[in-house]
C-alpha atoms as a PDB file:
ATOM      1  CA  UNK A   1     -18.489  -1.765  24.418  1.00  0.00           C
ATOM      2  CA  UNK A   2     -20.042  -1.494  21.150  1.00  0.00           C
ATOM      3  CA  UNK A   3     -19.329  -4.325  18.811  1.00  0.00           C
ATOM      4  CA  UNK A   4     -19.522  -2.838  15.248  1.00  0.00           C
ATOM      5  CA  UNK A   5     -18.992  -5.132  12.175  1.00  0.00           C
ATOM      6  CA  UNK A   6     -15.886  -4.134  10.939  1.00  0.00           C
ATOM      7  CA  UNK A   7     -15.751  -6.881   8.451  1.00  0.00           C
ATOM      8  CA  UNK A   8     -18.714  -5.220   6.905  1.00  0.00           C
ATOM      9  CA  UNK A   9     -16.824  -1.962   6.963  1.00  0.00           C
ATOM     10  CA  UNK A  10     -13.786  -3.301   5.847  1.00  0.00           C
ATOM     11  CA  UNK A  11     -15.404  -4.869   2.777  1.00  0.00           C
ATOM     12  CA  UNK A  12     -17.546  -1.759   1.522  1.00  0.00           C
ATOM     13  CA  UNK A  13     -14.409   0.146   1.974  1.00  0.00           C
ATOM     14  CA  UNK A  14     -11.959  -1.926   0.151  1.00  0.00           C
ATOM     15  CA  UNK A  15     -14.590  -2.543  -2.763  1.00  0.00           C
ATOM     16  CA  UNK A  16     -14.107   1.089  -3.837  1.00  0.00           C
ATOM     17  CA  UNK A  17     -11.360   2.218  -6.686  1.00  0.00           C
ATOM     18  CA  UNK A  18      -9.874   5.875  -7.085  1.00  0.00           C
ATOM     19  CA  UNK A  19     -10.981   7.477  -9.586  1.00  0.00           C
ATOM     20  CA  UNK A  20      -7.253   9.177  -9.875  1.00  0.00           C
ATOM     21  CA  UNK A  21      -5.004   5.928  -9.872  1.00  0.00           C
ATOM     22  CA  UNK A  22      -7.831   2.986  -9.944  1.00  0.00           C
ATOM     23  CA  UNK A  23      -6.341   1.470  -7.283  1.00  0.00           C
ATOM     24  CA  UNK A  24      -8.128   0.236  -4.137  1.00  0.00           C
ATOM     25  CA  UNK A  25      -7.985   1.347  -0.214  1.00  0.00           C
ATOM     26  CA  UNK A  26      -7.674  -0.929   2.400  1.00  0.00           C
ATOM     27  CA  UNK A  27      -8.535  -0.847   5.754  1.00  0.00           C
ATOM     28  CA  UNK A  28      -6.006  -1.774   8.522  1.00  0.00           C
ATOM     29  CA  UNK A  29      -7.299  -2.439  12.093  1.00  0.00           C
ATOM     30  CA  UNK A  30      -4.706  -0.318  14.770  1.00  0.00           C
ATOM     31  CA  UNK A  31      -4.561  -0.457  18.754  1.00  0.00           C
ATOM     32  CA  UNK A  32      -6.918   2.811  18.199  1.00  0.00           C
ATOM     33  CA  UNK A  33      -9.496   1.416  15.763  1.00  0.00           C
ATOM     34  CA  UNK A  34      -8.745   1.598  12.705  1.00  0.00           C
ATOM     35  CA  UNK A  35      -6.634   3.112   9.460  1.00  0.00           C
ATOM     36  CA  UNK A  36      -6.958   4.154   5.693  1.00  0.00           C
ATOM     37  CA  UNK A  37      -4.178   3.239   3.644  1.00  0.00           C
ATOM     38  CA  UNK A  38      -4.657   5.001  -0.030  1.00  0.00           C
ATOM     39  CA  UNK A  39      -2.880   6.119  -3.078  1.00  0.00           C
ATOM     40  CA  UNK A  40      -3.273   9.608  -2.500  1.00  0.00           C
ATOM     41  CA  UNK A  41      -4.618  11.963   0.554  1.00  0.00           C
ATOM     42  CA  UNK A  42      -7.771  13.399  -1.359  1.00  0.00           C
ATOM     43  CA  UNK A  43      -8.652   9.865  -2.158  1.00  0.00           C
ATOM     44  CA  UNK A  44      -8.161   8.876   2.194  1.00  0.00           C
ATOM     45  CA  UNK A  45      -9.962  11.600   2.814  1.00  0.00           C
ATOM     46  CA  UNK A  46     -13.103  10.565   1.158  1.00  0.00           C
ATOM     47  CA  UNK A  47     -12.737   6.765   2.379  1.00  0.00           C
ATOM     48  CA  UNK A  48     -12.070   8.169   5.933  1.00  0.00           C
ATOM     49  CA  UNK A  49     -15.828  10.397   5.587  1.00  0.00           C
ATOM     50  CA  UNK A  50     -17.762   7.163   4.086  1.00  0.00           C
ATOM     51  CA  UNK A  51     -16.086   4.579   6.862  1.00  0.00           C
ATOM     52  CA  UNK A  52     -17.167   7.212   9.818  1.00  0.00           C
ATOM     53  CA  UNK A  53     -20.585   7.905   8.061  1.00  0.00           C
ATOM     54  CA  UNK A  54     -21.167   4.127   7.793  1.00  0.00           C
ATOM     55  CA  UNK A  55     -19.400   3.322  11.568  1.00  0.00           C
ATOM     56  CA  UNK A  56     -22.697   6.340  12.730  1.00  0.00           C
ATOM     57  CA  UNK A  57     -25.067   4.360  11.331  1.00  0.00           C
ATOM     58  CA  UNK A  58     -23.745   1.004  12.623  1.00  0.00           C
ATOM     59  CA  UNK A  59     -23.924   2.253  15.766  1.00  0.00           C
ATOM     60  CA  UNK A  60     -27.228   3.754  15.578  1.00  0.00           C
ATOM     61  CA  UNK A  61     -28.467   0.292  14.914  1.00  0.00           C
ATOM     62  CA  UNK A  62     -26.637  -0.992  17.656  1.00  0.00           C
ATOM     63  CA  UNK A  63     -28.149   1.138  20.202  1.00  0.00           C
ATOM     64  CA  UNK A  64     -31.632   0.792  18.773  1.00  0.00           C
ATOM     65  CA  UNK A  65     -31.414  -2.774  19.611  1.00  0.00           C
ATOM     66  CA  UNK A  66     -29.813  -2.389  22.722  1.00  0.00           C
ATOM     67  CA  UNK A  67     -32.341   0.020  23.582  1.00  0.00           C
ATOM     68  CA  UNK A  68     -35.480  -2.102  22.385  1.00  0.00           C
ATOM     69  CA  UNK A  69     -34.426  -5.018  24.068  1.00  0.00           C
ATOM     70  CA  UNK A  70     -33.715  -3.156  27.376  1.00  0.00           C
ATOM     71  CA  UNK A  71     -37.670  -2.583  27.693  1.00  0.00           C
ATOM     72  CA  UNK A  72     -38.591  -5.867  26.894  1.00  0.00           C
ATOM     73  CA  UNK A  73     -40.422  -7.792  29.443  1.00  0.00           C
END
């Protein structure tokens, strides 16, 4: 299993402010992974694209490292 750094996730996440209400998301870890909590649904939306966009790239980098240090000798 992949172990992604949520915390990093979690922070970049919760650092950002609706424009609509200025309030803040936050990120709640579930049985499934994890959940947006946000003032409104356009707002969850857009957390919900930057948190899967940034979870790809985490796990990019994960499995470049796994992969580089599978071939060394």
């Amino acid at each position: 299993m992949l172990d992604l750094n949520y915390d990093g996730i979690k922070k970049e996440i919760e650092s950002e402010v609706c424009e609509t209400h200025n309030l803040h998301p936050e990120l709640i870890k579930t049985d499934e992974g994890f959940g947006i909590k946000a003032c409104c649904e356009p707002f969850r939306e857009k957390m919900v694209e930057k948190s899967g966009k940034m979870i790809e790239e985490e796990t990019q980098k994960i499995l470049e490292k796994m992969l580089k240090n599978m071939f060394k000798e």
